[in-house]
PDB file of N, CA and C in Angstrom:
ATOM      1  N   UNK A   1       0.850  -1.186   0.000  1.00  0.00           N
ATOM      2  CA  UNK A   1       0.000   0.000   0.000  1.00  0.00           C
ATOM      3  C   UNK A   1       0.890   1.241   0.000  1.00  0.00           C
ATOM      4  N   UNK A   2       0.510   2.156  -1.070  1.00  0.00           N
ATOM      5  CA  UNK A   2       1.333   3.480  -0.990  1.00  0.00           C
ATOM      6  C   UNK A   2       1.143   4.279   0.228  1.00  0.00           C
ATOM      7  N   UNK A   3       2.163   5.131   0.945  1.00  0.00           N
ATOM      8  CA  UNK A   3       2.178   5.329   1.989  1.00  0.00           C
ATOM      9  C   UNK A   3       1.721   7.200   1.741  1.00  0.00           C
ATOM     10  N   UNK A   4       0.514   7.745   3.082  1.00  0.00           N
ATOM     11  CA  UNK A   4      -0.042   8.409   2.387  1.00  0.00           C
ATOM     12  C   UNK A   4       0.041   9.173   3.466  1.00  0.00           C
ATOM     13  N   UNK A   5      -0.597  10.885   3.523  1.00  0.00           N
ATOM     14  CA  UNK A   5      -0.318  12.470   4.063  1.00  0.00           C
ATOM     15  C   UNK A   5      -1.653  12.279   4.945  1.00  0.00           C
ATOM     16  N   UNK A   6      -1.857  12.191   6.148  1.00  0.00           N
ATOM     17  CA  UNK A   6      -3.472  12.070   6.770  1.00  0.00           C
ATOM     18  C   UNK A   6      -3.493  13.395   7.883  1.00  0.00           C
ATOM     19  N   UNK A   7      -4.450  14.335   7.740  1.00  0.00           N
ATOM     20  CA  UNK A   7      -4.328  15.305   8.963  1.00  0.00           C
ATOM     21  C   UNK A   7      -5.806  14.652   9.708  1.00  0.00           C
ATOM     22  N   UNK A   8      -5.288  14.744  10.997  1.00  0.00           N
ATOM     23  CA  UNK A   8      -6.576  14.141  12.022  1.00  0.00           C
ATOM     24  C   UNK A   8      -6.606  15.453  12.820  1.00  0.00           C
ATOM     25  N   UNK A   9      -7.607  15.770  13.341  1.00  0.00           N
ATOM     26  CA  UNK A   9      -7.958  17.187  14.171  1.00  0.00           C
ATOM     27  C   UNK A   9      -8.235  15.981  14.929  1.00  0.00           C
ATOM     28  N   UNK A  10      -8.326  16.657  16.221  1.00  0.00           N
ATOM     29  CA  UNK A  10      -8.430  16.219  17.979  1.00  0.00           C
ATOM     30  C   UNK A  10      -7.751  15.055  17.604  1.00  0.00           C
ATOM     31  N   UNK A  11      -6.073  15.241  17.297  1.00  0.00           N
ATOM     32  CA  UNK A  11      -4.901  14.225  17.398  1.00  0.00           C
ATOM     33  C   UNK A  11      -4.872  13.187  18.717  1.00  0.00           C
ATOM     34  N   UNK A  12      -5.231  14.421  20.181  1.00  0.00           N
ATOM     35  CA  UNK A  12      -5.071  13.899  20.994  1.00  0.00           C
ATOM     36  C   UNK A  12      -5.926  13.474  22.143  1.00  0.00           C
ATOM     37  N   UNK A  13      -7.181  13.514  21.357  1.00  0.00           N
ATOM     38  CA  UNK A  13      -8.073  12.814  21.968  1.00  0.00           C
ATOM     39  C   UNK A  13      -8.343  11.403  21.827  1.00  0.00           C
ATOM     40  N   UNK A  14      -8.985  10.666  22.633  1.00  0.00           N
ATOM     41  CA  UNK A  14      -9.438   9.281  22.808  1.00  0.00           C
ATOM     42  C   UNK A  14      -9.561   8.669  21.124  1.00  0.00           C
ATOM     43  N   UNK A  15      -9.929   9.076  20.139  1.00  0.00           N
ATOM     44  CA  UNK A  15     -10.105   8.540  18.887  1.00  0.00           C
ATOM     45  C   UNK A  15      -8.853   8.577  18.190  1.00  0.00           C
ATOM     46  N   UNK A  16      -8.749  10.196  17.821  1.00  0.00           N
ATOM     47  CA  UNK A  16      -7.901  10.833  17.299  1.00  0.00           C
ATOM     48  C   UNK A  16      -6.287  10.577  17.327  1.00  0.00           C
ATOM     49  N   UNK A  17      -5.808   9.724  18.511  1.00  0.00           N
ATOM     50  CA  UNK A  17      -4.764  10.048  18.969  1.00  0.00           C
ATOM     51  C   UNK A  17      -4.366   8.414  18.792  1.00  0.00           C
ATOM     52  N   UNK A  18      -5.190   7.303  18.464  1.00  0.00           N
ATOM     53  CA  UNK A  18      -5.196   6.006  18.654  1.00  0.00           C
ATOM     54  C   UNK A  18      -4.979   5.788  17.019  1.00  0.00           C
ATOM     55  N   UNK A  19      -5.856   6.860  16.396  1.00  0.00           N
ATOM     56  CA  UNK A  19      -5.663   6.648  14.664  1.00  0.00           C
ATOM     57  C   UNK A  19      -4.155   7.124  14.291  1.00  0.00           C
ATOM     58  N   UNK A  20      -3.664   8.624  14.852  1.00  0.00           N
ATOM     59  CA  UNK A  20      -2.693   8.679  14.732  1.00  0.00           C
ATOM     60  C   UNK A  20      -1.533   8.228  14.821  1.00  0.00           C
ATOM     61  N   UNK A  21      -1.492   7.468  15.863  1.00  0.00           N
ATOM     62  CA  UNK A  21      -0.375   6.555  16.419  1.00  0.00           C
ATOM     63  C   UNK A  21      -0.668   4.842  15.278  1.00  0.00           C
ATOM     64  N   UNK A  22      -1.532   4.450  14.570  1.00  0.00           N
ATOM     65  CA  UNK A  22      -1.885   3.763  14.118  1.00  0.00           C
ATOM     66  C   UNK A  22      -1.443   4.188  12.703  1.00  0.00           C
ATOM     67  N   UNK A  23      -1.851   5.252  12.079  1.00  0.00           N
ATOM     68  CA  UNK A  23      -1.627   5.721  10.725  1.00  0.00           C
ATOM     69  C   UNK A  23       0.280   5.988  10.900  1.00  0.00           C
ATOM     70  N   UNK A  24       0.854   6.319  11.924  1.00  0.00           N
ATOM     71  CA  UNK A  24       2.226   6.473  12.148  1.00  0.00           C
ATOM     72  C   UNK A  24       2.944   5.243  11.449  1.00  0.00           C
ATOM     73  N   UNK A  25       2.469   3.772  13.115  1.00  0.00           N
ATOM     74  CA  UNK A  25       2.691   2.763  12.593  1.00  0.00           C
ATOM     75  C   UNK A  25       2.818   2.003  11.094  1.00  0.00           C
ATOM     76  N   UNK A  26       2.317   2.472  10.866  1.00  0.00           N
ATOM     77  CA  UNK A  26       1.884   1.912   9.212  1.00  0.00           C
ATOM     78  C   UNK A  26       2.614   3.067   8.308  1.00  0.00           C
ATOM     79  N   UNK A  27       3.320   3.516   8.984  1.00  0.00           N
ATOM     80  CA  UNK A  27       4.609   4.366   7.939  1.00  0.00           C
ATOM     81  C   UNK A  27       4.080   5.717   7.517  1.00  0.00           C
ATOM     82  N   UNK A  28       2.652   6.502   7.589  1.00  0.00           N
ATOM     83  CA  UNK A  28       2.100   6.914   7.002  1.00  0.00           C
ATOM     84  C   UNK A  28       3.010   8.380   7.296  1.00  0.00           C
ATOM     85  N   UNK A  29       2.317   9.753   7.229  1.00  0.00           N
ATOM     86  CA  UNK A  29       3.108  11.350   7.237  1.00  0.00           C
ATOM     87  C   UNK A  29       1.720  11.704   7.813  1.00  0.00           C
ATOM     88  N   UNK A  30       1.478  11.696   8.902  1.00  0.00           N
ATOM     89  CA  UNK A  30       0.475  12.388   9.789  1.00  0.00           C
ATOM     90  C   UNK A  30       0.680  14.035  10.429  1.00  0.00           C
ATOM     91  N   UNK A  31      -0.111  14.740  10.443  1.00  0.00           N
ATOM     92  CA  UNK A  31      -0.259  15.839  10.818  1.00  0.00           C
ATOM     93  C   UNK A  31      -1.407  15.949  11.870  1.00  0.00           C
ATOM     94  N   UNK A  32      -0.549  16.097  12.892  1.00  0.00           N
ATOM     95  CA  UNK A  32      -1.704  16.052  14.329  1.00  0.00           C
ATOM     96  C   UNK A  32      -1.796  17.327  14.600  1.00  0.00           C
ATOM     97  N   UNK A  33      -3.156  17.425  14.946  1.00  0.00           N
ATOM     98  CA  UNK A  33      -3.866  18.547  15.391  1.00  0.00           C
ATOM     99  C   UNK A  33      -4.540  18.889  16.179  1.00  0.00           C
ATOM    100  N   UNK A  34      -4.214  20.019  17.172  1.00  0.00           N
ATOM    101  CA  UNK A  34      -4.605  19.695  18.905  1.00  0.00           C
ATOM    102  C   UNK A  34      -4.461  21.061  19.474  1.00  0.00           C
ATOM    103  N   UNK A  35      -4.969  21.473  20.497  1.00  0.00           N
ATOM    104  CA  UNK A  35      -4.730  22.292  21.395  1.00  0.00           C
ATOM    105  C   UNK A  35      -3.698  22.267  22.446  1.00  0.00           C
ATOM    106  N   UNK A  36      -3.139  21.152  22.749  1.00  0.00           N
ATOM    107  CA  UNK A  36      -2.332  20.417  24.014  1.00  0.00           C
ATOM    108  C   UNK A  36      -1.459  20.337  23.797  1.00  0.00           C
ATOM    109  N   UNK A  37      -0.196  21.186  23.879  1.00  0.00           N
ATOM    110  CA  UNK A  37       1.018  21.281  23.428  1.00  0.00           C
ATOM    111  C   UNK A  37       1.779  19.989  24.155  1.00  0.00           C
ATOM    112  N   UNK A  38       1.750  19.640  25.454  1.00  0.00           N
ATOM    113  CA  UNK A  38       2.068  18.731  25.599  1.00  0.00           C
ATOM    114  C   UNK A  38       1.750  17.415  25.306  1.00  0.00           C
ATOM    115  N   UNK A  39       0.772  17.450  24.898  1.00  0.00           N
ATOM    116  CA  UNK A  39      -0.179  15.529  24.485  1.00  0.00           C
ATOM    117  C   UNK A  39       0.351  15.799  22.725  1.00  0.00           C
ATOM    118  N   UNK A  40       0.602  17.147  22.011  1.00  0.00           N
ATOM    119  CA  UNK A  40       1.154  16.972  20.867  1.00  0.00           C
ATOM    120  C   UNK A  40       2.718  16.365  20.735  1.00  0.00           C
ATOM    121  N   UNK A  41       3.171  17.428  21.632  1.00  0.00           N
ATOM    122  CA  UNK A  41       5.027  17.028  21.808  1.00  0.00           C
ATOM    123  C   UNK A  41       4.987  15.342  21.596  1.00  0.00           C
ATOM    124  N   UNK A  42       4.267  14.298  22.224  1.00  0.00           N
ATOM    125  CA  UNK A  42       4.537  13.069  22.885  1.00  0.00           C
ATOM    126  C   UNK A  42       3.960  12.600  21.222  1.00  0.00           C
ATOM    127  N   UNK A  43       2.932  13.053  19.893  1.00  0.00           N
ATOM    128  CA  UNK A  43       3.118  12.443  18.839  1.00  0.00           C
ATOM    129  C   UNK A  43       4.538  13.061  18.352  1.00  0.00           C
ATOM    130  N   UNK A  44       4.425  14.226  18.626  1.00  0.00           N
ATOM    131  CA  UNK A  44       5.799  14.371  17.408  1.00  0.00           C
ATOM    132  C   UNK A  44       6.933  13.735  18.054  1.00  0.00           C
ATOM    133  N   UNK A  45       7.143  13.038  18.513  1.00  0.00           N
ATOM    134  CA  UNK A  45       8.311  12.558  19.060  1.00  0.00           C
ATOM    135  C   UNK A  45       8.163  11.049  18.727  1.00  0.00           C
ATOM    136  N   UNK A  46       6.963  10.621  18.364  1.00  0.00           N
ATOM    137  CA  UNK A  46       6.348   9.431  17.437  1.00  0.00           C
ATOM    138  C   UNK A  46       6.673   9.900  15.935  1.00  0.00           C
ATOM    139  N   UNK A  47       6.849  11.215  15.162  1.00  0.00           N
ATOM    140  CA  UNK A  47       6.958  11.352  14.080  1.00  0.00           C
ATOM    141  C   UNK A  47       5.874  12.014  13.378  1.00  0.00           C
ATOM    142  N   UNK A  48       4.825  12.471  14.107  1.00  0.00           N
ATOM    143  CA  UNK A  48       3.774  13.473  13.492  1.00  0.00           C
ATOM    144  C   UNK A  48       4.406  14.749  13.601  1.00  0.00           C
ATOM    145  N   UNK A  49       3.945  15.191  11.944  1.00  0.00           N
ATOM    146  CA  UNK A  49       4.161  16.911  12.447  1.00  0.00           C
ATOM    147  C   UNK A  49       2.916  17.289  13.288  1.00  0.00           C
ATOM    148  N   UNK A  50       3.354  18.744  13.932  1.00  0.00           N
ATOM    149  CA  UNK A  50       2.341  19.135  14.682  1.00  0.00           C
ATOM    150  C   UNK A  50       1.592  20.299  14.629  1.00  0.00           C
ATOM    151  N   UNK A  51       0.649  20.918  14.404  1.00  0.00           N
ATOM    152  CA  UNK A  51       0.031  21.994  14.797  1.00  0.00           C
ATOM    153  C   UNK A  51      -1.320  22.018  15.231  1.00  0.00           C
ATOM    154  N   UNK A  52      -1.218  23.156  15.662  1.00  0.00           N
ATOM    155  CA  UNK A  52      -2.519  24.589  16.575  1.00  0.00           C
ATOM    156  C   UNK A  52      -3.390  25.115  16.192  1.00  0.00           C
ATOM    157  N   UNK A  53      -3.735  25.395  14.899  1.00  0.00           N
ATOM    158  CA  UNK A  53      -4.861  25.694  14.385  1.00  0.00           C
ATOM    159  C   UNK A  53      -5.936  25.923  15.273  1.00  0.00           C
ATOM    160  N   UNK A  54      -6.466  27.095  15.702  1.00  0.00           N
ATOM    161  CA  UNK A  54      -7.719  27.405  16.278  1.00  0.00           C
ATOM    162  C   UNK A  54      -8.792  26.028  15.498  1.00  0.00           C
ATOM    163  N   UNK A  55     -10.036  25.978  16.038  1.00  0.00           N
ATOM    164  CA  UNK A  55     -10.763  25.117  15.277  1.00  0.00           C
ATOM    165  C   UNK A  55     -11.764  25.771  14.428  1.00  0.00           C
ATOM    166  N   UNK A  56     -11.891  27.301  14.722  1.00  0.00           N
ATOM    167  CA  UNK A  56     -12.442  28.241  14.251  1.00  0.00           C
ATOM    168  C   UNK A  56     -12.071  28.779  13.100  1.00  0.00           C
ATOM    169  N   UNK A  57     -10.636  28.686  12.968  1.00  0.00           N
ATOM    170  CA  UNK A  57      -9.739  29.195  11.863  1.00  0.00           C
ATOM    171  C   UNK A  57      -9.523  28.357  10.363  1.00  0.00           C
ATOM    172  N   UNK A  58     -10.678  29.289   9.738  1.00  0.00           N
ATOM    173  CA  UNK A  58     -10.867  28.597   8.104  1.00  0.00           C
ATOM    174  C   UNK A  58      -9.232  28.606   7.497  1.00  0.00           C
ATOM    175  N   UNK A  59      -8.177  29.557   7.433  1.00  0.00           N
ATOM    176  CA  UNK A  59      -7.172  29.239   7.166  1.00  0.00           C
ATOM    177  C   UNK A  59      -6.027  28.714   7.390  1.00  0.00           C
ATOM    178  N   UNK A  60      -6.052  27.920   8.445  1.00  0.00           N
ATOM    179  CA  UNK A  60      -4.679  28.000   9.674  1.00  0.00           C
ATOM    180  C   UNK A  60      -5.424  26.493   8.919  1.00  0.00           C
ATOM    181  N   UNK A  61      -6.842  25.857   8.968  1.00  0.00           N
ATOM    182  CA  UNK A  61      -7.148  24.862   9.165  1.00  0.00           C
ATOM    183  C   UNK A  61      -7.111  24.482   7.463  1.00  0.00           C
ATOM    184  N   UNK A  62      -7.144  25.018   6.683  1.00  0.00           N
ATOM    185  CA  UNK A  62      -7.019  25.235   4.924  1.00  0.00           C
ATOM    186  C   UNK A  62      -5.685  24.795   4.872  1.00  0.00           C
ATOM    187  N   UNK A  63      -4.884  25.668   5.661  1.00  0.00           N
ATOM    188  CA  UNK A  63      -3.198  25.140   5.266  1.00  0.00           C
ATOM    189  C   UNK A  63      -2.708  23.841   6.338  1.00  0.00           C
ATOM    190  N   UNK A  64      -3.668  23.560   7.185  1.00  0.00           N
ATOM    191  CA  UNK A  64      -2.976  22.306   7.689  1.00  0.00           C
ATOM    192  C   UNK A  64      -3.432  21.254   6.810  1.00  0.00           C
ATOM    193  N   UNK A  65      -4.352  21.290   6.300  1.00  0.00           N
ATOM    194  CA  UNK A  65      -5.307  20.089   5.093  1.00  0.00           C
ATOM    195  C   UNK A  65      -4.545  20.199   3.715  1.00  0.00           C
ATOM    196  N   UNK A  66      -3.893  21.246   3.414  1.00  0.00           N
ATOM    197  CA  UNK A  66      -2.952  21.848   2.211  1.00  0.00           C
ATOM    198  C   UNK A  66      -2.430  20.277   1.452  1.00  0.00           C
ATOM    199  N   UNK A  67      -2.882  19.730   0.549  1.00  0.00           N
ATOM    200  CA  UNK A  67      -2.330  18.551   0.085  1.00  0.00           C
ATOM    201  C   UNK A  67      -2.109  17.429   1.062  1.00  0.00           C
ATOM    202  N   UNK A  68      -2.905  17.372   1.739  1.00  0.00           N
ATOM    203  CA  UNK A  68      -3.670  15.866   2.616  1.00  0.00           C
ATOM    204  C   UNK A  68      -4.062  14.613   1.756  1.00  0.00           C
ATOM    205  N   UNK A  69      -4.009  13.368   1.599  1.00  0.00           N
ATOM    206  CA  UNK A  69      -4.642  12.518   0.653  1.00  0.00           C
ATOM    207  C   UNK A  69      -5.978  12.271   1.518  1.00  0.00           C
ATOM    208  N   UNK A  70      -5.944  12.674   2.958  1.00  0.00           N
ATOM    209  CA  UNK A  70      -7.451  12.234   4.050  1.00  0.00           C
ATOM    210  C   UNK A  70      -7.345  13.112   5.114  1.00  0.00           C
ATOM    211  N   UNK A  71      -8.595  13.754   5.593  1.00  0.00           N
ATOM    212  CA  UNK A  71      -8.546  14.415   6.860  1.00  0.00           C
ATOM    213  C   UNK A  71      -9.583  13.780   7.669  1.00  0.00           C
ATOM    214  N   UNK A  72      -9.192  13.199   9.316  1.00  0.00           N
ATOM    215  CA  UNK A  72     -10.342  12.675   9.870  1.00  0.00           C
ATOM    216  C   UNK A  72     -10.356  13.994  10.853  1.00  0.00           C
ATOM    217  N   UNK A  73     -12.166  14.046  10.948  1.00  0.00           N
ATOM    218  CA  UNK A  73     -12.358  15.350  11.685  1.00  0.00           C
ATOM    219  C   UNK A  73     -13.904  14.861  12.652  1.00  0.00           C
ATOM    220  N   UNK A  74     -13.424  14.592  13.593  1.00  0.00           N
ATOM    221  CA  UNK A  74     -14.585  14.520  14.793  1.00  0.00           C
ATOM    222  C   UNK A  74     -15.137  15.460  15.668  1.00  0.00           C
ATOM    223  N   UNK A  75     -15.771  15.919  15.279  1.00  0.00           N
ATOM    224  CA  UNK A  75     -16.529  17.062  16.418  1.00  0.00           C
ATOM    225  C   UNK A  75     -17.102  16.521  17.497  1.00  0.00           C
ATOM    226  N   UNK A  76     -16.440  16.940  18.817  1.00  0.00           N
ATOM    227  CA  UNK A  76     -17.563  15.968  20.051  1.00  0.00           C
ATOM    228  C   UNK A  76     -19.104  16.804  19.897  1.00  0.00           C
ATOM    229  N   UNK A  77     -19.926  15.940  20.718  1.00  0.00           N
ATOM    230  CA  UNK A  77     -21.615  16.558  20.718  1.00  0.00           C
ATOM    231  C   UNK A  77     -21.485  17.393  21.851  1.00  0.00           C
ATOM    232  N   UNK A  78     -22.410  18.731  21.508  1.00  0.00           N
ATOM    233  CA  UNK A  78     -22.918  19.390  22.629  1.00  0.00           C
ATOM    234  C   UNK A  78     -23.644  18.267  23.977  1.00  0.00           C
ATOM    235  N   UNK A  79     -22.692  18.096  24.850  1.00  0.00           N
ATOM    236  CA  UNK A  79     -23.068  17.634  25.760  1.00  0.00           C
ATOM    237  C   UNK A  79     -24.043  18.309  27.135  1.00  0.00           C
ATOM    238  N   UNK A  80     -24.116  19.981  26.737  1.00  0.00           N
ATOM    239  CA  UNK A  80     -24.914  20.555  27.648  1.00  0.00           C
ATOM    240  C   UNK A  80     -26.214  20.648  27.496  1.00  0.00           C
ATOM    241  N   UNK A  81     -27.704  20.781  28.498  1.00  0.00           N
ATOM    242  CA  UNK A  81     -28.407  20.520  28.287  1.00  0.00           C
ATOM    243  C   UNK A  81     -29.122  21.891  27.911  1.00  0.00           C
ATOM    244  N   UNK A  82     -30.043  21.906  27.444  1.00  0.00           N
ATOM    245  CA  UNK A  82     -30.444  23.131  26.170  1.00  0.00           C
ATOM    246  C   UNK A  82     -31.835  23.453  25.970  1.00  0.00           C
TER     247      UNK A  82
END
């Protein structure tokens, strides 16, 4: 299998952070994406690049996707009651 560019937003959450370390394994060029400078440091030291991107930010988040072959993007649910 050709080895391929994947950006995952919430790198370092419970999903996010299990795919990443998984898409790593498998040789892939991951771009993790997180708020948590420290829960990021601990992929890039696995071999993800890393960035910050507000989640708000149409361009910060345009140029982290910039020639991606896949982006996984999980939004948690409004968990408050309404």
């Amino acid at each position: 299998m050709p080895k391929k560019t994947y950006a995952v937003m919430g790198a370092t959450g419970h999903i996010g952070q299990v795919l990443t370390e998984k898409l790593l394994e498998k040789g892939h060029a991951v771009r993790a994406l997180g708020r948590d400078e420290k829960k990021l440091s601990a992929l890039k030291d696995k071999g993800a690049e890393t960035l910050s991107p507000a989640f708000d930010d149409a361009k910060g988040l345009a140029d982290a996707f910039k020639g991606a072959d896949g982006v996984f993007l999980m939004i948690p649910p409004q968990l408050r009651g309404g």
